[in-house]
Protein backbone atom coordinates (compact mmCIF):
# COMPACT_ATOMS: atom_id res chain seq x y z
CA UNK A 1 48.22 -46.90 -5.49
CA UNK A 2 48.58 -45.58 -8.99
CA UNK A 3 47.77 -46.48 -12.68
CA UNK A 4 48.65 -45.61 -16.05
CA UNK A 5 45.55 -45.36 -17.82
CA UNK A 6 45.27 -45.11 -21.81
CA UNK A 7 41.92 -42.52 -22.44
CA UNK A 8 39.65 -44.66 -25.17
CA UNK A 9 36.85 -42.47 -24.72
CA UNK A 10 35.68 -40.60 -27.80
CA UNK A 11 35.65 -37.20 -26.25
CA UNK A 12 39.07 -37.74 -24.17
CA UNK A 13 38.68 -36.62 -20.45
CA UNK A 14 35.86 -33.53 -21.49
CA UNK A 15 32.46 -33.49 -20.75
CA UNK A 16 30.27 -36.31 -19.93
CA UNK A 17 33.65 -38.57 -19.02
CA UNK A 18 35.26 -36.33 -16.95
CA UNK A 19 31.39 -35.03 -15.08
CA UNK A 20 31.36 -39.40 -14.33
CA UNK A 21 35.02 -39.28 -13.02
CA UNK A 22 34.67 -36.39 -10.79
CA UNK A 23 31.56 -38.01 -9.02
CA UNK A 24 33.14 -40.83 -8.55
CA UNK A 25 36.66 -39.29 -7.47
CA UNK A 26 34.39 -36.57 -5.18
CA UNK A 27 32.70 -39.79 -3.52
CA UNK A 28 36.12 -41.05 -2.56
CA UNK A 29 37.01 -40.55 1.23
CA UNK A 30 40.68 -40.58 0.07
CA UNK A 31 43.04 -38.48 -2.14
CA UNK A 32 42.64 -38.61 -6.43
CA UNK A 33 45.17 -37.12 -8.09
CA UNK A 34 45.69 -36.83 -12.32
CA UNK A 35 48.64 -36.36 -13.81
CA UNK A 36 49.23 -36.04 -17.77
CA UNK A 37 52.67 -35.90 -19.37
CA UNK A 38 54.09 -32.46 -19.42
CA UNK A 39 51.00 -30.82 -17.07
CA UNK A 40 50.98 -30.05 -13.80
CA UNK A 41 48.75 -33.27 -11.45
CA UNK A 42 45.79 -31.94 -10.30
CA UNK A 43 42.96 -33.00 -7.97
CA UNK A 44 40.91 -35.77 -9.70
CA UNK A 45 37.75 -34.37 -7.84
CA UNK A 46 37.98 -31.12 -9.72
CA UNK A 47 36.27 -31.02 -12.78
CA UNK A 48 38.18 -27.81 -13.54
CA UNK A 49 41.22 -29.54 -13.19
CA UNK A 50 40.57 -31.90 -14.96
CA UNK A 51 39.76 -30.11 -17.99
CA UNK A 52 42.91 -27.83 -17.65
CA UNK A 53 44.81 -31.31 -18.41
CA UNK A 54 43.22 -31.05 -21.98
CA UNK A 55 43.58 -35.10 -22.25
CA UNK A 56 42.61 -36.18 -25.73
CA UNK A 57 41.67 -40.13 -27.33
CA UNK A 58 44.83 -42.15 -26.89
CA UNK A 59 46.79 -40.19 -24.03
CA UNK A 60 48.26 -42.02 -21.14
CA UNK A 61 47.40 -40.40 -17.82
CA UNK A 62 48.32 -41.70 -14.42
CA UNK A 63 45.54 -41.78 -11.41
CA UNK A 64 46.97 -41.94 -8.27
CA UNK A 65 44.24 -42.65 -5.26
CA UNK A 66 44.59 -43.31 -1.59
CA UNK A 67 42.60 -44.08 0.51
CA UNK A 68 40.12 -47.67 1.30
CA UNK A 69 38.98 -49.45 -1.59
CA UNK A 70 42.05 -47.47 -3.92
CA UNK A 71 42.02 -50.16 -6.50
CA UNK A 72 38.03 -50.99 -6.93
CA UNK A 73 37.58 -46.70 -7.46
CA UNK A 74 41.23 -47.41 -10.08
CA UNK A 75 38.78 -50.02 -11.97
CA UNK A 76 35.68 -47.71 -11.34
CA UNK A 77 37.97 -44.43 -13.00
CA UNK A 78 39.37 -46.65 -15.61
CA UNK A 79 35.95 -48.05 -17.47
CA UNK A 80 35.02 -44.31 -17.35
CA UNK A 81 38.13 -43.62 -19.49
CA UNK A 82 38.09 -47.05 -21.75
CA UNK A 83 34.61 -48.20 -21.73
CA UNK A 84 35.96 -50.76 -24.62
């Protein structure tokens, strides 16, 4: 299952966000993968990854997560991201 997700967050996907989304993602007994337009995906448990995607306020990524319970950790990932 995968989602387009619109980053709201002040910082983007750095620091304190993306610290929240890899503990969540790590938790997950299934696969979390990040992709951002023109980068590479990478593993959504890796904070390193994740900061290699550089995602600023106002990009669209897309989570994709398999696994049990794929959309409840989609809703968990996406307040992280747009805690509107």
């Amino acid at each position: 299952m995968e989602r387009a997700i619109t980053v709201a967050a002040t910082a983007g996907l750095h620091a304190r966000p993306a610290a929240e989304f890899v503990r969540l993602a790590s938790a997950h007994p299934g696969a979390v993968e990040v992709r951002a337009e023109g980068r590479p995906p990478v593993d959504g448990a890796s904070i390193l990854g994740l900061m290699t995607l550089d995602v600023d306020r106002g990009e669209t990524i897309v989570v994709a997560v398999d696994g049990p319970e794929a959309e409840a950790l989609l809703d968990r990932l996406e307040a992280i991201l747009d805690p509107g």
